[in-house]
Protein backbone atom coordinates (compact mmCIF):
# COMPACT_ATOMS: atom_id res chain seq x y z
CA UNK A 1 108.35 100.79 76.68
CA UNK A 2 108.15 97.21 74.77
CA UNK A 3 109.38 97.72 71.35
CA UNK A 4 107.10 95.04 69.65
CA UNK A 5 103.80 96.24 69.53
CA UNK A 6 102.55 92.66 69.02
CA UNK A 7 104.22 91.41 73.18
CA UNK A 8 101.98 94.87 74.48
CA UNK A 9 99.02 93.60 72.72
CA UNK A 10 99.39 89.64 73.73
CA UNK A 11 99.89 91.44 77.51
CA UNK A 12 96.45 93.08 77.01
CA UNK A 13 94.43 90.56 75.38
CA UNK A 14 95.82 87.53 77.45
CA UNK A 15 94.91 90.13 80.73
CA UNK A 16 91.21 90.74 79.36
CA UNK A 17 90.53 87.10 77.92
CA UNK A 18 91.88 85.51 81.51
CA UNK A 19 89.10 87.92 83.85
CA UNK A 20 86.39 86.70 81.35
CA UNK A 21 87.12 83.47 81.40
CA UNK A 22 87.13 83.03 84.85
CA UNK A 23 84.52 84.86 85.19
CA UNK A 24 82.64 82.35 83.24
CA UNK A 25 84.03 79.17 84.81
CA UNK A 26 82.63 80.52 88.37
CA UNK A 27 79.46 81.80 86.33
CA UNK A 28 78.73 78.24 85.20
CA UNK A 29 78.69 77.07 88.34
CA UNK A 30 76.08 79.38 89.85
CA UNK A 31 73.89 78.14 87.34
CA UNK A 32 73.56 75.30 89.30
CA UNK A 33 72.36 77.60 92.49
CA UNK A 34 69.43 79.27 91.42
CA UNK A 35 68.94 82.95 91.29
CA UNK A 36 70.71 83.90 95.03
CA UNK A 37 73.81 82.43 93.64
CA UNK A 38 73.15 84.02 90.13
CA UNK A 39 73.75 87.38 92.07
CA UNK A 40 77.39 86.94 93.71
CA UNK A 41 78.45 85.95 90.12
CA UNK A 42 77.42 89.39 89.01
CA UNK A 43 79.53 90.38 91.92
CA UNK A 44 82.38 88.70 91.32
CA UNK A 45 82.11 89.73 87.36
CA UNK A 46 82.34 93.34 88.59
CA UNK A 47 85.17 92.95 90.43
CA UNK A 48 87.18 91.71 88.27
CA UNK A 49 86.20 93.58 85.29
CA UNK A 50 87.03 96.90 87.92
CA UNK A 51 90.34 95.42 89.08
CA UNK A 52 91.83 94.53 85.53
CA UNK A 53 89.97 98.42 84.44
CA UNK A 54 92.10 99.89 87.64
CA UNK A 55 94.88 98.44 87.09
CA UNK A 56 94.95 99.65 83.40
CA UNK A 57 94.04 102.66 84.15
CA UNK A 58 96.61 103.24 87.06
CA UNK A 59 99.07 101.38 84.52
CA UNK A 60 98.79 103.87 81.70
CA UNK A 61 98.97 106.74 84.27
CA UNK A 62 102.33 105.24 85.26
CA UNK A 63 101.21 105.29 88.67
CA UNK A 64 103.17 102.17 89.06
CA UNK A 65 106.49 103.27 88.12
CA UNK A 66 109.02 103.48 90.94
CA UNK A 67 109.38 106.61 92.98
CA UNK A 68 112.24 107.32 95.25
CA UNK A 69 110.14 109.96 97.29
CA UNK A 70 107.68 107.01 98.34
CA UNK A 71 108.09 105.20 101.02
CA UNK A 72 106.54 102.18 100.16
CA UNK A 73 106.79 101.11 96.13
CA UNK A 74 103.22 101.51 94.40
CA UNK A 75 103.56 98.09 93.19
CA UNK A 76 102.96 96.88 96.37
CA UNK A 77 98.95 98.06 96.21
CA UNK A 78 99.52 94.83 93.76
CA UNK A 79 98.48 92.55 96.95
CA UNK A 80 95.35 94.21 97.78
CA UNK A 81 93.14 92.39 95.61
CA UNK A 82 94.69 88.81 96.39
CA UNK A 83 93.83 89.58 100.23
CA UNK A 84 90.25 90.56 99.65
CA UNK A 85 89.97 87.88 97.43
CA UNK A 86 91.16 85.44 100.18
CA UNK A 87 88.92 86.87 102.86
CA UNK A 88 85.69 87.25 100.33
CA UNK A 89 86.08 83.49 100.63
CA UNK A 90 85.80 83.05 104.20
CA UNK A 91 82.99 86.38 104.56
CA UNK A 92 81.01 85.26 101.77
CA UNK A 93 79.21 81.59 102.01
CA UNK A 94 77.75 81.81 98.46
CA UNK A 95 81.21 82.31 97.46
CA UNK A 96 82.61 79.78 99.42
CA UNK A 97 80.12 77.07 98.21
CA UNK A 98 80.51 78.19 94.29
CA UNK A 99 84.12 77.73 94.68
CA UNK A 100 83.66 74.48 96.25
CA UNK A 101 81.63 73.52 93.45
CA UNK A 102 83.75 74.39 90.33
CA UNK A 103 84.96 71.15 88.69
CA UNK A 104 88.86 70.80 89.66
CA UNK A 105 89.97 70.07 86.29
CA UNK A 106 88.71 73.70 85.31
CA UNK A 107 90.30 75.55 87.71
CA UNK A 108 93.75 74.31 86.94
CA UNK A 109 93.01 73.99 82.91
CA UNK A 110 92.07 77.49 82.99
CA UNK A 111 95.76 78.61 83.95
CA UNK A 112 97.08 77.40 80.70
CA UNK A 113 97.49 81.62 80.17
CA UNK A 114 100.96 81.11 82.22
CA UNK A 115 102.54 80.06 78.55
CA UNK A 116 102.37 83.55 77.86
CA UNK A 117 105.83 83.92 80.21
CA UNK A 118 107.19 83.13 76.65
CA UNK A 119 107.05 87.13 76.59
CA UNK A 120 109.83 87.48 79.56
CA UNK A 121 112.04 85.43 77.97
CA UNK A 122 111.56 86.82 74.01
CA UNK A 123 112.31 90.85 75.97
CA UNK A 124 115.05 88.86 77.73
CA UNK A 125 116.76 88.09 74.49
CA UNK A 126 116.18 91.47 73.02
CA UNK A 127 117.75 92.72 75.86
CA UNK A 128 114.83 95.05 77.60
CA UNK A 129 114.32 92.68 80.87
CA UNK A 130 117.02 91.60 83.46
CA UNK A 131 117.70 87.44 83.07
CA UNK A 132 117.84 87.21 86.92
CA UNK A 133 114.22 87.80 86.66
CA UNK A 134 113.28 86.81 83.19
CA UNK A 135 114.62 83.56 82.89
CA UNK A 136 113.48 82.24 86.27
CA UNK A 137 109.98 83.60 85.84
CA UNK A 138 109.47 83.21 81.73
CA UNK A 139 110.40 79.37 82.15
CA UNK A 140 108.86 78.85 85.50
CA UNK A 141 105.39 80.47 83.85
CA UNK A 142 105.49 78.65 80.64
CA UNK A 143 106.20 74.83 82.73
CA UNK A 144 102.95 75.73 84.92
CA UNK A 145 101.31 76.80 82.05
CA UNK A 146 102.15 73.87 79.74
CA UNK A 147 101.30 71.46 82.22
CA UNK A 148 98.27 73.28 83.32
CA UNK A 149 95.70 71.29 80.59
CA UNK A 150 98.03 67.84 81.36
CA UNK A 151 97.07 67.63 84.94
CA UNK A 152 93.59 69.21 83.99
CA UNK A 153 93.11 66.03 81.82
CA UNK A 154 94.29 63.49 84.66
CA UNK A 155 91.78 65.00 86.73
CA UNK A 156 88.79 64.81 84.19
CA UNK A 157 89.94 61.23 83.73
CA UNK A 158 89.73 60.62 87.45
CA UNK A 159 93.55 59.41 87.16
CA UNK A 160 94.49 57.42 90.29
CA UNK A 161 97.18 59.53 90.68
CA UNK A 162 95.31 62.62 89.59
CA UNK A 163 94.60 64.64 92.91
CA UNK A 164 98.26 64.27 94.50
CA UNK A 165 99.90 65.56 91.35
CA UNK A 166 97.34 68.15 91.26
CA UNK A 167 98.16 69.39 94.25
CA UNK A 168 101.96 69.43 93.65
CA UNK A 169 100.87 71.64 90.74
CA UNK A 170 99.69 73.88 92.44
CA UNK A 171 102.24 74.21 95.26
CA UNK A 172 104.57 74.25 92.19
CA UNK A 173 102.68 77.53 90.57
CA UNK A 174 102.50 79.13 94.18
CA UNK A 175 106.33 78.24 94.50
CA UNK A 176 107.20 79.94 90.60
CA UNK A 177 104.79 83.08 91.42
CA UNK A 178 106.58 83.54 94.76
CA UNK A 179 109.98 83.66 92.92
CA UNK A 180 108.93 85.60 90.26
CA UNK A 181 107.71 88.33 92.42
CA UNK A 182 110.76 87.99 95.00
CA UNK A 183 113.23 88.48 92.11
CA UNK A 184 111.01 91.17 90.40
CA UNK A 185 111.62 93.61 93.72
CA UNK A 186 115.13 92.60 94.12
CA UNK A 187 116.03 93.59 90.54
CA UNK A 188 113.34 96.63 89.92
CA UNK A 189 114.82 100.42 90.96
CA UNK A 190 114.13 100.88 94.82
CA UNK A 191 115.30 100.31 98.00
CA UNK A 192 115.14 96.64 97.52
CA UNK A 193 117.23 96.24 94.44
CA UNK A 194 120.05 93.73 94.72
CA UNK A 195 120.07 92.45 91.18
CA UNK A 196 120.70 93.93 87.88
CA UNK A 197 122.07 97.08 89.23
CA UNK A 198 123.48 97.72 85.77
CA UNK A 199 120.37 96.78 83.98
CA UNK A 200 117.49 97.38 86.00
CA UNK A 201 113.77 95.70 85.77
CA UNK A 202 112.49 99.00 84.59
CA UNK A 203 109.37 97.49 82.31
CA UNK A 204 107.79 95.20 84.58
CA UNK A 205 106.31 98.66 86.77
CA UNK A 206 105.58 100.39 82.97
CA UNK A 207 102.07 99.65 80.73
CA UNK A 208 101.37 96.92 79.47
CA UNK A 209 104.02 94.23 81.83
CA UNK A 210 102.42 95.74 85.06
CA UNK A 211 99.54 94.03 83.93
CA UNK A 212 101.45 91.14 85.11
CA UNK A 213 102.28 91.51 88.38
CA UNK A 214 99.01 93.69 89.69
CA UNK A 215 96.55 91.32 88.10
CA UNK A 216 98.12 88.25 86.57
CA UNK A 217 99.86 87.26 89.49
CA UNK A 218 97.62 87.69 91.98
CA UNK A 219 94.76 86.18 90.37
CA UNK A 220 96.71 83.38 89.65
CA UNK A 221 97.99 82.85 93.29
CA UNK A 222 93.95 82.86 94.04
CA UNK A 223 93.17 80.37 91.92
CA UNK A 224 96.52 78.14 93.30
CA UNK A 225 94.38 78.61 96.35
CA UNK A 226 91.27 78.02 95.61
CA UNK A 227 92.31 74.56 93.56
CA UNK A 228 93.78 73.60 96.92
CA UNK A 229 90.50 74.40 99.10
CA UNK A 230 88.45 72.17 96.55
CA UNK A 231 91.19 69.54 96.14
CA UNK A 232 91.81 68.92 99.61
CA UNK A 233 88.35 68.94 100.13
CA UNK A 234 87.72 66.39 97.83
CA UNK A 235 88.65 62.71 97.10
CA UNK A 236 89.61 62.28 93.25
């Protein structure tokens, strides 16, 4: 359990505040679409509204937490919702031509959130959270996250050089999220554990830091993606 009340609740809000706002970015740009379009944003509102409610409920529940009896972790459910994300985009053409549509400068802006890996590095310090994981991740979030509204900007000033590092951005974030969750299972309790054998990653599978890695992370890796699809798709 995280000992400062005020990490849990910056977990929680920054969780909520993230689905809503994205929820509004994509909402926006239905507006543009007329009525048809109106209706897959109320889709995509519930979904996200159930997958953060899910994975709070599952959270508190401790459904998460590693168990040696199971053959396969329950933090790897964690990767459902980035697949059916992925395919919605290809099975759904209203989706696919709302994503195309959202302004690239809002879809990487909107990731600033990823300063919030402040948090792994303050329970580093305090000793809760194993550095093999914390300091790679913490540092790796805050740098996407700081530059986040920097390349946001070159792209809303149509910057001749705004689309390439835009897209190194977001091969960047794939590249930190990919680490983060590589050393997460490699120093969490479980067959996988190679790190911090001493010291294990025991709060990143407990309420509120699960948060993190069953809907942070994967909705993050989505939007990596779906900045690419419009990016490469476009001509800044």
């Amino acid at each position: 359990m995280i000992d400062q009340p005020w990490i849990s609740a910056s977990i929680i809000v920054s969780a909520i505040a993230t689905a809503i706002v994205t929820w509004l970015g994509y909402h926006r740009t239905t507006q543009t679409f007329g009525d048809k379009k109106m209706s897959t944003s109320l889709g995509v509102g519930v979904l996200l509204a159930g997958w953060l409610g899910v994975a709070m409920l599952l959270g508190l529940q401790g459904f998460f937490l590693p168990n040696p009896e199971q053959p396969v972790p329950s933090i790897a459910y964690s990767a459902v919702p980035l697949v059916i994300g992925y395919l919605f985009l290809f099975a759904s053409k209203s989706f696919q031509k709302n994503v195309d549509a959202i302004p690239p400068h809002w879809i990487i802006g909107v990731q600033l959130y990823r300063i919030l890996g402040i948090d792994f590095l303050i329970l580093y310090f305090q000793g809760q959270i194993p550095g093999e994981f914390a300091l790679p991740a913490g540092i790796g979030d805050m740098l996407i996250g700081i530059t986040a509204p920097l390349v946001a900007y070159l792209y809303f000033r149509k910057h001749p050089s705004a689309r390439t590092a835009a897209i190194i951005w977001n091969i960047a974030g794939i590249f930190d999220l990919t680490l983060a969750v590589t050393l997460g299972v490699l120093s969490s309790p479980g067959p996988l554990q190679l790190l911090s054998i001493q010291s294990p990653n025991e709060l990143i599978t407990a309420f509120p830091l699960v948060l993190v890695p069953v809907f942070a992370v994967p909705l993050s890796i989505l939007l990596h993606l779906f900045s690419l699809r419009v990016l490469l798709g476009k001509k800044a």
